[in-house]
C-alpha atoms as a PDB file:
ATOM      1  CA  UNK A   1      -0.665   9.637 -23.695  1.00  0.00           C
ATOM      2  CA  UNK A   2      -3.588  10.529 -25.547  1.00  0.00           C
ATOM      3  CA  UNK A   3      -1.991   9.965 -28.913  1.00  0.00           C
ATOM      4  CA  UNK A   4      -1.224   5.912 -27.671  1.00  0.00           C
ATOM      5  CA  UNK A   5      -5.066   5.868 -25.997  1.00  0.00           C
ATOM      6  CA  UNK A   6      -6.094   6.487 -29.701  1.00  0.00           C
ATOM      7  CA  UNK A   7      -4.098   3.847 -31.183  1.00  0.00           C
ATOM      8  CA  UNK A   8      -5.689   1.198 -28.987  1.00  0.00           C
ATOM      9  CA  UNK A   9      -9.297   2.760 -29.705  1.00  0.00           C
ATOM     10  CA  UNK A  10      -8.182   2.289 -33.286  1.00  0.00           C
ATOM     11  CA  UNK A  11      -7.333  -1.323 -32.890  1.00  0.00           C
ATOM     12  CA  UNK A  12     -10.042  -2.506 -30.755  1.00  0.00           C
ATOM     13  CA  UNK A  13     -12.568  -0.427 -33.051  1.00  0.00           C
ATOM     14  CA  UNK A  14     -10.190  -3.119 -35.862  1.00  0.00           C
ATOM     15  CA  UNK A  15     -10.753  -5.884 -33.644  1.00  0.00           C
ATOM     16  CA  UNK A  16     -14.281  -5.859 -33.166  1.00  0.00           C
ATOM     17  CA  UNK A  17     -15.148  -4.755 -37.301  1.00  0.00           C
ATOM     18  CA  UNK A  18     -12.911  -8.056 -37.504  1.00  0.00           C
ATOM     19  CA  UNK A  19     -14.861 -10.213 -34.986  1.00  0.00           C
ATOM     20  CA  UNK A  20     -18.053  -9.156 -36.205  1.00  0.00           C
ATOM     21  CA  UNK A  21     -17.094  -9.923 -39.698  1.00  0.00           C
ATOM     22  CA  UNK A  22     -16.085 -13.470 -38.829  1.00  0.00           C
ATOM     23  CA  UNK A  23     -19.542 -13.989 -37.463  1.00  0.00           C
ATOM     24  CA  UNK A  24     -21.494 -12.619 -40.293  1.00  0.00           C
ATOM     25  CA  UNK A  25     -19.689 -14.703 -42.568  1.00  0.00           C
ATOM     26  CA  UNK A  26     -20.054 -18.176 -40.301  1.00  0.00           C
ATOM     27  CA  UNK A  27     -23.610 -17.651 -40.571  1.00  0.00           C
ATOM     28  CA  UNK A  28     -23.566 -16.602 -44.140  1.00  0.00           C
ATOM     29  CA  UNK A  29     -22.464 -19.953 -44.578  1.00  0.00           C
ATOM     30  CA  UNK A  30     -24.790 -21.848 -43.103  1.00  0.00           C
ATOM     31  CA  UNK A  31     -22.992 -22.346 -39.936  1.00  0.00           C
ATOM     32  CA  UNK A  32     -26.212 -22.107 -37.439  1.00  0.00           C
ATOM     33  CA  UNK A  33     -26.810 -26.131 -37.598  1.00  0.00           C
ATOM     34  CA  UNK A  34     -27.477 -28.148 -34.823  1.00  0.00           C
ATOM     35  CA  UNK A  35     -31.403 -28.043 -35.061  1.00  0.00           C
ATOM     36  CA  UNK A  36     -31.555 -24.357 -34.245  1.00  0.00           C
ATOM     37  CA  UNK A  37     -33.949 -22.604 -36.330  1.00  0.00           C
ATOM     38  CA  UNK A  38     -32.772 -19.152 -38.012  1.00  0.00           C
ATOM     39  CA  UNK A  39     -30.056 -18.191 -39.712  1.00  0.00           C
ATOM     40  CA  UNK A  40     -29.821 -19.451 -43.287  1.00  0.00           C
ATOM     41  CA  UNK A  41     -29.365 -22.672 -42.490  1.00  0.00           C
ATOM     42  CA  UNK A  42     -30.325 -25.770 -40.077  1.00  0.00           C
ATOM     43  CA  UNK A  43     -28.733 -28.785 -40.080  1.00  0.00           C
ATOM     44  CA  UNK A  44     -30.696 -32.664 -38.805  1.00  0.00           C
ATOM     45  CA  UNK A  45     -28.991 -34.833 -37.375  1.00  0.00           C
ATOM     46  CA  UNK A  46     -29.370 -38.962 -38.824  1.00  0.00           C
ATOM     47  CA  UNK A  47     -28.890 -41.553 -36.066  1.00  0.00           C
ATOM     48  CA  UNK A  48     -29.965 -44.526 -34.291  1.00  0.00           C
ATOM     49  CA  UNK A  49     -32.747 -44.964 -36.911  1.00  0.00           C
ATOM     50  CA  UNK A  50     -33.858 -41.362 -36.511  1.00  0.00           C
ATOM     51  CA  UNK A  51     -33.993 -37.729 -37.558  1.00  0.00           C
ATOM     52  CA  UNK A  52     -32.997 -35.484 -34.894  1.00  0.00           C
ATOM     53  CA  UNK A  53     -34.944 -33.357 -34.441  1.00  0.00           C
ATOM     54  CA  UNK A  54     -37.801 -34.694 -35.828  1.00  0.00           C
ATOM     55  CA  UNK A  55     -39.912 -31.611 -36.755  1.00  0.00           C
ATOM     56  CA  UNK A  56     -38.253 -28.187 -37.892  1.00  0.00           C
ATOM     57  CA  UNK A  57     -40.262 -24.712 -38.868  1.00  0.00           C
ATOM     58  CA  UNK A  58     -38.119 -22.466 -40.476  1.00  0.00           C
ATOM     59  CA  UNK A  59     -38.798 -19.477 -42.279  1.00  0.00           C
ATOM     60  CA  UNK A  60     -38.917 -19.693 -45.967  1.00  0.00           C
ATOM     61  CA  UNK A  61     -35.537 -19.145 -47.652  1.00  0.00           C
ATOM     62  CA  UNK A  62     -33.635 -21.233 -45.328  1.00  0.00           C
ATOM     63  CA  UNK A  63     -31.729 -24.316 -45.927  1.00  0.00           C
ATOM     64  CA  UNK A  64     -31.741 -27.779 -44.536  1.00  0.00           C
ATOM     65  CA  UNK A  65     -28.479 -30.373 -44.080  1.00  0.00           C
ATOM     66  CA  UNK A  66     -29.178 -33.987 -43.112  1.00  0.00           C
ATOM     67  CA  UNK A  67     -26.138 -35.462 -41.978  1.00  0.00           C
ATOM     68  CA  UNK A  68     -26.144 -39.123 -41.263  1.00  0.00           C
ATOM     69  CA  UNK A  69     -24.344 -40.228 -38.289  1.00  0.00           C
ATOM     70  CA  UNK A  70     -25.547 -43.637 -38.263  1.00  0.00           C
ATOM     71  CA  UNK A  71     -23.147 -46.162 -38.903  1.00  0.00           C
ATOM     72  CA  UNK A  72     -25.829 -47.656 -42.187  1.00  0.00           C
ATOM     73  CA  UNK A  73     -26.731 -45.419 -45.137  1.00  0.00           C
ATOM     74  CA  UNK A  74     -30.163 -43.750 -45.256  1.00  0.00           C
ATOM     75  CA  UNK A  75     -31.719 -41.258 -47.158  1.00  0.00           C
ATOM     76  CA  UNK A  76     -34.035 -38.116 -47.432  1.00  0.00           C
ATOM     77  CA  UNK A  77     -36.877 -38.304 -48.991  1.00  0.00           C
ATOM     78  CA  UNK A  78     -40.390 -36.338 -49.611  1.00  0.00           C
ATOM     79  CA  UNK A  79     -44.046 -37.842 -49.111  1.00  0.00           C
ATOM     80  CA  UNK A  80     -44.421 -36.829 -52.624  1.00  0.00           C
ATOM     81  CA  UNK A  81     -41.045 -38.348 -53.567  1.00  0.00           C
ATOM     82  CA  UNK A  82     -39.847 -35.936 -56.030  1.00  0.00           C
ATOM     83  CA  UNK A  83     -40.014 -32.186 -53.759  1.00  0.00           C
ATOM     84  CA  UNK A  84     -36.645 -33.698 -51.568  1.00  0.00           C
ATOM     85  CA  UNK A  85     -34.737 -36.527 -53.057  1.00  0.00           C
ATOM     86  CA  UNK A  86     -31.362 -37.509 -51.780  1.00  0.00           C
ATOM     87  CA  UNK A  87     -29.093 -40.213 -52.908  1.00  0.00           C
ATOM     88  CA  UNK A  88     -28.155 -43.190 -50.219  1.00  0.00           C
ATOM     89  CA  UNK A  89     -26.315 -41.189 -47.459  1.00  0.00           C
ATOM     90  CA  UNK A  90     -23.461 -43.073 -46.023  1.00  0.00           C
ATOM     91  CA  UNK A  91     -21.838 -42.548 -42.717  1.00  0.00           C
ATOM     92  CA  UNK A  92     -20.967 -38.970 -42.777  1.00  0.00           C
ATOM     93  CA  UNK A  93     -22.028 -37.824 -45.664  1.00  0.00           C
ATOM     94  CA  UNK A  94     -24.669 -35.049 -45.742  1.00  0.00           C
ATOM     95  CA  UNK A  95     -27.518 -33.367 -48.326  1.00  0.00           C
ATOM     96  CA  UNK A  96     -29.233 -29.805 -48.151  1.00  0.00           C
ATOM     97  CA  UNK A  97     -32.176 -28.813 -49.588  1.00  0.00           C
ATOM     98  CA  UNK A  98     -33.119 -25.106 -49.665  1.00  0.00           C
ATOM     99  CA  UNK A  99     -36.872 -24.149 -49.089  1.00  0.00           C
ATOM    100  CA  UNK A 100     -38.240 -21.652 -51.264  1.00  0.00           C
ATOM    101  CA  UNK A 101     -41.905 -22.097 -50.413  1.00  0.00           C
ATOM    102  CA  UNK A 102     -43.930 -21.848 -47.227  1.00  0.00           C
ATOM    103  CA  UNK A 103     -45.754 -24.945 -46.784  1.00  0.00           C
ATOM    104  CA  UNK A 104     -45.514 -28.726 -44.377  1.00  0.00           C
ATOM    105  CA  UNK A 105     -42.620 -31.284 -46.406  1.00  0.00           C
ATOM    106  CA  UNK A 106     -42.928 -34.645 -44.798  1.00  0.00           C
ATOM    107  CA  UNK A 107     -40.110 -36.653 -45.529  1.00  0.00           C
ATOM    108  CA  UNK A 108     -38.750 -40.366 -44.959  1.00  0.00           C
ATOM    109  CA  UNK A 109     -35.759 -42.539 -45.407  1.00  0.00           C
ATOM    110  CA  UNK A 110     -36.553 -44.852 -48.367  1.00  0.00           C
ATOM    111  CA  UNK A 111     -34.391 -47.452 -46.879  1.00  0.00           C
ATOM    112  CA  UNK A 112     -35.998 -47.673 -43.424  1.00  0.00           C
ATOM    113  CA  UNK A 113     -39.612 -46.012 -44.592  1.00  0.00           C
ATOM    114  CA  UNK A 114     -40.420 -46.087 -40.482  1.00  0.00           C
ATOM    115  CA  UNK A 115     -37.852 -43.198 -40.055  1.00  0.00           C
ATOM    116  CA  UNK A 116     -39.768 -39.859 -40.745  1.00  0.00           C
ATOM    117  CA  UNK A 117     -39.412 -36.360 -39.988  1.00  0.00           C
ATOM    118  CA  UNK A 118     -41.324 -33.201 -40.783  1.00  0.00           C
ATOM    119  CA  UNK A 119     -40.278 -29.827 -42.205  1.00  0.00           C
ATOM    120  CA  UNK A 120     -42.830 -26.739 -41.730  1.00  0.00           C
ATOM    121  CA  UNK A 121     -41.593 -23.591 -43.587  1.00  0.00           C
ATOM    122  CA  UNK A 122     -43.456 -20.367 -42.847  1.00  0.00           C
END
């Protein structure tokens, strides 16, 4: 008995290496979207005219995917219009930008310049 109780120690110890190595390398990739700050990376969300959410801080390091829902292309695009500089974004489509610097990045779709959003990296 105690030789098959070691066998399934041995294969749930497997298991959970396994599962744990799944999760390191979902998040390795970028996988923590959704808005949630952390991780390595955060992902806004383009629709009905906005950036959702509207204001992110994130540490330094971390990087940023706009993906545009909308059904009309928009882009991303810094106050200073040369820091964050995407191309036209068409439905689906998405663009990351990786923030190496602490510091505020205001940003704006070129196309509908009402549409802002605000990135604070600490």
């Amino acid at each position: 008995m105690s030789g098959k109780l070691n066998r399934m120690r041995i294969g749930l110890g497997c298991a959970a290496v396994l599962v744990a190595g799944v999760l390191a390398a979902t998040y390795a990739n970028g996988a923590r979207l959704k808005g949630a700050p952390g991780g390595t990376g955060t992902q806004v969300k383009i629709d009905n005219f906005t950036f959702a959410p509207n204001a992110l801080t994130i540490p330094v390091g971390t990087t940023v995917q706009w993906v545009n829902r909308d059904d009309i292309p928009h882009t991303v695009v810094s106050d200073d219009k040369t820091t964050i500089r995407s191309k036209a974004l068409d439905t689906d489509d998405n663009f990351s930008y990786t923030f190496t610097k602490a510091g505020t990045y205001s940003y704006f779709c070129s196309i509908h310049p009402k549409m802002t959003g605000k990135v604070v990296v600490q």
